[in-house]
N, C-alpha and C. Protein backbone atom coordinates (compact mmCIF):
# COMPACT_ATOMS: atom_id res chain seq x y z
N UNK A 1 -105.66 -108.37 -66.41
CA UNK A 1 -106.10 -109.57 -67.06
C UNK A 1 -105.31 -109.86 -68.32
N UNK A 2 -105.47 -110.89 -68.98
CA UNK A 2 -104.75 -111.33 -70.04
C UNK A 2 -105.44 -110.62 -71.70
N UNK A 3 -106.31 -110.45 -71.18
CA UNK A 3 -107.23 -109.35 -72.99
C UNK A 3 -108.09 -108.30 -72.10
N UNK A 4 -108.47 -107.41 -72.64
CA UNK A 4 -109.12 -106.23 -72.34
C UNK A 4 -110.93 -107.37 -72.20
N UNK A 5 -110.75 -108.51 -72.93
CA UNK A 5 -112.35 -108.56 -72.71
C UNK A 5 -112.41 -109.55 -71.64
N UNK A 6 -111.39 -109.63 -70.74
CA UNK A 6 -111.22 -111.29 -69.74
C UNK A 6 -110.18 -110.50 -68.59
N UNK A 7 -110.88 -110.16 -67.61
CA UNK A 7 -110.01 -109.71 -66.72
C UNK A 7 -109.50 -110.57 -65.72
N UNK A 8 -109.54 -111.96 -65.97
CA UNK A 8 -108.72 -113.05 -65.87
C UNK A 8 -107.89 -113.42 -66.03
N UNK A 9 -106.55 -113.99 -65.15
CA UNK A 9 -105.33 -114.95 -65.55
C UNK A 9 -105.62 -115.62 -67.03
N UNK A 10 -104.78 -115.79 -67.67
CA UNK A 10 -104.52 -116.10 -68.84
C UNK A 10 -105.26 -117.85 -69.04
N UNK A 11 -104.17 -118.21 -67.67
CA UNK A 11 -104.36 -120.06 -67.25
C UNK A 11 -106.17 -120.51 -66.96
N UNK A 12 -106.79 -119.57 -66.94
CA UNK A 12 -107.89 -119.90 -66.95
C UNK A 12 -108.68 -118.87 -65.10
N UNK A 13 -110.06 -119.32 -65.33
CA UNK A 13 -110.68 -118.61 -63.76
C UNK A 13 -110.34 -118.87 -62.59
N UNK A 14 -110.09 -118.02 -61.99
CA UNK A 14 -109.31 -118.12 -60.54
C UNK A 14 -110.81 -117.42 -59.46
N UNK A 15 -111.94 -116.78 -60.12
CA UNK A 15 -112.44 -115.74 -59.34
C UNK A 15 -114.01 -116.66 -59.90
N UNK A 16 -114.32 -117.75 -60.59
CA UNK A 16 -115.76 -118.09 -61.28
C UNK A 16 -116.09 -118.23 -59.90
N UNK A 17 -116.19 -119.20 -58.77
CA UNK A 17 -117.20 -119.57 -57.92
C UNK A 17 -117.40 -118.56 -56.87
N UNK A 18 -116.93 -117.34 -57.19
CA UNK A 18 -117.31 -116.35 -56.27
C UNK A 18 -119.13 -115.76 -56.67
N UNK A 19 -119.73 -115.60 -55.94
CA UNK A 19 -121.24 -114.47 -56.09
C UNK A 19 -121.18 -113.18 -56.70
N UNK A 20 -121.59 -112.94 -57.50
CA UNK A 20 -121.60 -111.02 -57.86
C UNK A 20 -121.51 -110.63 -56.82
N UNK A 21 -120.62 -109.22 -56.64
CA UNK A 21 -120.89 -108.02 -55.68
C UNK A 21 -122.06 -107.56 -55.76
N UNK A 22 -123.43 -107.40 -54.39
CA UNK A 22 -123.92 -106.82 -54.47
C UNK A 22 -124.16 -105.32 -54.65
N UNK A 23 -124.51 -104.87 -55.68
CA UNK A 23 -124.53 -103.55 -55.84
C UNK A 23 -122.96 -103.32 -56.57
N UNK A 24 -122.21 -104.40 -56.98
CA UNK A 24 -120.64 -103.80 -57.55
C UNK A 24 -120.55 -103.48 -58.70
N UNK A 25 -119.36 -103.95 -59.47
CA UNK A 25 -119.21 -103.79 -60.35
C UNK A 25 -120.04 -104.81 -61.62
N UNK A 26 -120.24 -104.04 -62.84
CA UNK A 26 -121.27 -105.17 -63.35
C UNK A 26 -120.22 -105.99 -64.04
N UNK A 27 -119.43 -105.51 -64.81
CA UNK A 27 -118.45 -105.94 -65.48
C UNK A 27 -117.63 -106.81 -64.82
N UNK A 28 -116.95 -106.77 -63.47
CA UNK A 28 -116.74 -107.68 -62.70
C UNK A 28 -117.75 -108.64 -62.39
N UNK A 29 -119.16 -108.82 -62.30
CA UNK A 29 -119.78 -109.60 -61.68
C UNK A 29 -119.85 -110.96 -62.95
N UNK A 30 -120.27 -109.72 -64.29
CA UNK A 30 -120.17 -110.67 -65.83
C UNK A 30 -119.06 -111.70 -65.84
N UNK A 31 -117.87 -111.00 -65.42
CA UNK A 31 -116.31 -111.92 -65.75
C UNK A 31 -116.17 -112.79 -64.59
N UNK A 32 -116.57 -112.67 -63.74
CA UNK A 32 -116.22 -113.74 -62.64
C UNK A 32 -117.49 -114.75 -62.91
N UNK A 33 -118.68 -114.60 -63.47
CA UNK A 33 -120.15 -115.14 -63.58
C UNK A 33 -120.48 -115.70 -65.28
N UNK A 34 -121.07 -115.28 -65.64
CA UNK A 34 -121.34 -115.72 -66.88
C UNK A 34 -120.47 -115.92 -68.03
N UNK A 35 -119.28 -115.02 -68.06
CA UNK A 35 -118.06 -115.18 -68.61
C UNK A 35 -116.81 -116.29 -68.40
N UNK A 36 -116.86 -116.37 -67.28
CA UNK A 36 -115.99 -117.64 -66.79
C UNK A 36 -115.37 -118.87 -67.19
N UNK A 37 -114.54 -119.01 -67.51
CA UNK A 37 -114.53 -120.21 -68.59
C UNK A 37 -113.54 -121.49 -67.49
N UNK A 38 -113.63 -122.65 -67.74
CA UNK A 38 -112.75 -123.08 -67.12
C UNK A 38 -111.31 -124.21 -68.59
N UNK A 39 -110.25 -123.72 -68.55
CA UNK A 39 -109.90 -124.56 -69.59
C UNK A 39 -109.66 -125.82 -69.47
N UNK A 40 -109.78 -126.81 -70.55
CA UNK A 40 -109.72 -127.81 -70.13
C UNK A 40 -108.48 -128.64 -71.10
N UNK A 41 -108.07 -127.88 -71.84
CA UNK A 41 -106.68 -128.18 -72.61
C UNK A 41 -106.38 -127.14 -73.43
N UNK A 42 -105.39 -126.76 -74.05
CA UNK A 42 -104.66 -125.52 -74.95
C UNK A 42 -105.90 -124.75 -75.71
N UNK A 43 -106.75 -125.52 -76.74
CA UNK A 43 -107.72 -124.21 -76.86
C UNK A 43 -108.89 -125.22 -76.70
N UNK A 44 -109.29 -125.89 -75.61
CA UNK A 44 -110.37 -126.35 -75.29
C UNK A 44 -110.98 -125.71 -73.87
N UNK A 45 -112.34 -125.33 -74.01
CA UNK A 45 -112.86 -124.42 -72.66
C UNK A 45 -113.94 -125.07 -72.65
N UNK A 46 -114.69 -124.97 -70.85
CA UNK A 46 -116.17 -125.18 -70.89
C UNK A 46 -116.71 -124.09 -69.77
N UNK A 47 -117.52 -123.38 -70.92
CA UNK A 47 -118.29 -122.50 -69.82
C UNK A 47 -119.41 -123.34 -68.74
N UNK A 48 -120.20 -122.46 -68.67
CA UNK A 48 -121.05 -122.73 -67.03
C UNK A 48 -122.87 -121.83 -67.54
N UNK A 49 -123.84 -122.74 -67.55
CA UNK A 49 -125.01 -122.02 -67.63
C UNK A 49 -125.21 -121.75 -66.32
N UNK A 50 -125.74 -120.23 -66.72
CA UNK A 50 -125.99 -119.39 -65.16
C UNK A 50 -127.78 -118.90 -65.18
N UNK A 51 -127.91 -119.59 -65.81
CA UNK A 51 -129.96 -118.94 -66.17
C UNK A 51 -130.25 -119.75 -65.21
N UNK A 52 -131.96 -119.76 -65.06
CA UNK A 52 -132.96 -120.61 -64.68
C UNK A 52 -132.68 -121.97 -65.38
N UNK A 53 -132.35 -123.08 -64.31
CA UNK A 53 -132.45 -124.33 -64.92
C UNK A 53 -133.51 -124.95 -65.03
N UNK A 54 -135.10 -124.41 -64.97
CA UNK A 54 -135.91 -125.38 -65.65
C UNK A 54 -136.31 -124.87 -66.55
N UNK A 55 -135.91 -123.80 -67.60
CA UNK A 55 -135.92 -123.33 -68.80
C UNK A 55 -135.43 -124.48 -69.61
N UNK A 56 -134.32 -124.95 -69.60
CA UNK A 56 -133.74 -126.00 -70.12
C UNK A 56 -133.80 -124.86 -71.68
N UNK A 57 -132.89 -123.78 -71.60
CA UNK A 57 -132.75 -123.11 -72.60
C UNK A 57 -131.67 -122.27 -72.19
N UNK A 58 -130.71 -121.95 -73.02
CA UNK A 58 -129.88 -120.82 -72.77
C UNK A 58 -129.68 -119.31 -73.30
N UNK A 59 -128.96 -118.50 -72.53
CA UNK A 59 -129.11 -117.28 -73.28
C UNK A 59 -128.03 -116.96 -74.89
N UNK A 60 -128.36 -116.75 -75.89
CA UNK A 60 -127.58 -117.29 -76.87
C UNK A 60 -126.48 -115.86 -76.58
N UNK A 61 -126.71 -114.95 -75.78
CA UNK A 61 -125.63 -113.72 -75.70
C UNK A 61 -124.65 -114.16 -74.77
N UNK A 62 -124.61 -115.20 -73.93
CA UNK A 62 -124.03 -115.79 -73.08
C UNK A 62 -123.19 -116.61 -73.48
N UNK A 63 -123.76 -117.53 -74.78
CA UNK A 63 -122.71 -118.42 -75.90
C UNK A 63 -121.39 -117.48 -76.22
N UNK A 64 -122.13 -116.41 -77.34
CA UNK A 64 -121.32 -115.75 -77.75
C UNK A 64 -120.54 -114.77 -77.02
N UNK A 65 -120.54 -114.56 -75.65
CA UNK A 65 -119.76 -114.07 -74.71
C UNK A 65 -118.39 -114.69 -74.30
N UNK A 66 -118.88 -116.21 -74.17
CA UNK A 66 -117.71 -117.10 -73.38
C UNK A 66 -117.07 -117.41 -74.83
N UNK A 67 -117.75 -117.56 -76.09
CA UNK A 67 -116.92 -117.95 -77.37
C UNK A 67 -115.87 -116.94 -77.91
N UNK A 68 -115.99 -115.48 -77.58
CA UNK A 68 -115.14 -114.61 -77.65
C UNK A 68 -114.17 -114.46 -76.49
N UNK A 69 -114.54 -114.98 -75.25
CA UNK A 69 -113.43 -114.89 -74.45
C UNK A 69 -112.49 -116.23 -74.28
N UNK A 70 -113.32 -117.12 -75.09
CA UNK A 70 -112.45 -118.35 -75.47
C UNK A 70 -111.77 -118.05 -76.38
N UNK A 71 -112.21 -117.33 -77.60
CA UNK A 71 -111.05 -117.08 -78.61
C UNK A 71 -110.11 -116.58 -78.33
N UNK A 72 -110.26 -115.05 -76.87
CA UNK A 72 -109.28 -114.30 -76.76
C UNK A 72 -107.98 -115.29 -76.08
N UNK A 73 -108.49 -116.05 -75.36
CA UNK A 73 -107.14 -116.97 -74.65
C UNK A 73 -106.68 -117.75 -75.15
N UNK A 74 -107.20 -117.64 -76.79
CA UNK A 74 -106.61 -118.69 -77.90
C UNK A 74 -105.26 -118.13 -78.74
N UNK A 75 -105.64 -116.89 -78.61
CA UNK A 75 -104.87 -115.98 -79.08
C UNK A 75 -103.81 -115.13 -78.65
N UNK A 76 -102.17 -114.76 -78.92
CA UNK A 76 -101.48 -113.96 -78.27
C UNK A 76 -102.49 -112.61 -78.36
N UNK A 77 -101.85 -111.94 -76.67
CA UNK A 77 -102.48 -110.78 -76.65
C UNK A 77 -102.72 -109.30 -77.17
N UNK A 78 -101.19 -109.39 -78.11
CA UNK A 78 -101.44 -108.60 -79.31
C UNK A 78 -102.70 -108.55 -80.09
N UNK A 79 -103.05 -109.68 -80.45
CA UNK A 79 -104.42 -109.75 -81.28
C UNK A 79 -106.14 -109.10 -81.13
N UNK A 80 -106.62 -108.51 -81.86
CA UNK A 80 -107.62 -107.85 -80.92
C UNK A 80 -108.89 -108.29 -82.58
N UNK A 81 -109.80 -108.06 -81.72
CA UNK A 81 -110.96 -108.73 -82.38
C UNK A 81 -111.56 -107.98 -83.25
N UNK A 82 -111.33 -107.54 -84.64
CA UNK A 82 -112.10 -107.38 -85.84
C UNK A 82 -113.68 -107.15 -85.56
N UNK A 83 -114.22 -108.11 -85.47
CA UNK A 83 -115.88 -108.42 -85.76
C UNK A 83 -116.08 -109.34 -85.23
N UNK A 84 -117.43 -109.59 -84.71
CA UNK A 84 -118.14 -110.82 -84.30
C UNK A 84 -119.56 -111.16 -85.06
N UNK A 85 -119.93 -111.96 -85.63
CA UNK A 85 -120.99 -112.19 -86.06
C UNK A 85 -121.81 -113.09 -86.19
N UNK A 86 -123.07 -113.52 -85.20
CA UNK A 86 -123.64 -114.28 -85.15
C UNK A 86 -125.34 -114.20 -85.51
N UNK A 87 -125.81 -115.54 -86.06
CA UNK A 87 -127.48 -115.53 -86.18
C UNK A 87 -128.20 -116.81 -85.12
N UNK A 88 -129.15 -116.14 -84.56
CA UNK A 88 -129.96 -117.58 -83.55
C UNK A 88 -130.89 -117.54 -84.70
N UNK A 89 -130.85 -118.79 -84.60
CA UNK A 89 -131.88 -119.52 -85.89
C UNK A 89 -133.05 -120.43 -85.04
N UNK A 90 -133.99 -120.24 -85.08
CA UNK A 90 -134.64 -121.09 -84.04
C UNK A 90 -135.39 -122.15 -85.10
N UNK A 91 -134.79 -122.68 -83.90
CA UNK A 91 -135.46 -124.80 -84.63
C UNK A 91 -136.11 -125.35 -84.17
C-alpha cells in the first residue's frame, strides 16, 4: 500500500465495494470497508457511512479513521504521523 495505515493504491480504492472476508482479516476488512476513501481531486476525499442508516448518526472513530488516511495520501510517504487528537463534543 502507499502508508502503513492504507493498504491501498496511492490513486485512491480499488478494493471499497468488496464485503469483509468472512471470518478474515480484520484489518483488511477495516481498509477495504470503513476506511475507504474515494478521491475526488489532489487532497479532496469522500468517505462512505457504513453504520445503521436509520441512526442518522455516525461513528465519530470512523471520521477520524478516514481523516488520517486522508491525510496520509496527502502526504509523501516518507511522512509518518506524530499525534492525532480529537474531542466529540455533543450538541
Amino acid at each position: 500500500g502507499c502508508h502503513p495505515l492504507c493498504p491501498q493504491p496511492r490513486d485512491g480504492c480499488t478494493r471499497g465495494n468488496r464485503a469483509p472476508p468472512a471470518g478474515g482479516d480484520l484489518r483488511g476488512a477495516l481498509s477495504d470497508t470503513v476506511l475507504s476513501l474515494e478521491r475526488l481531486d489532489t487532497d479532496l476525499f469522500r468517505g462512505r457511512h457504513h453504520w445503521v442508516p436509520a441512526t442518522r448518526r455516525l461513528f465519530g472513530g470512523q471520521i477520524v479513521g478516514q481523516a488520517l488516511v486522508a491525510a496520509a495520501h496527502a502526504v509523501s510517504r516518507d511522512e509518518q504521523v506524530h499525534s492525532l487528537h480529537c474531542y466529540f463534543v455533543r450538541a
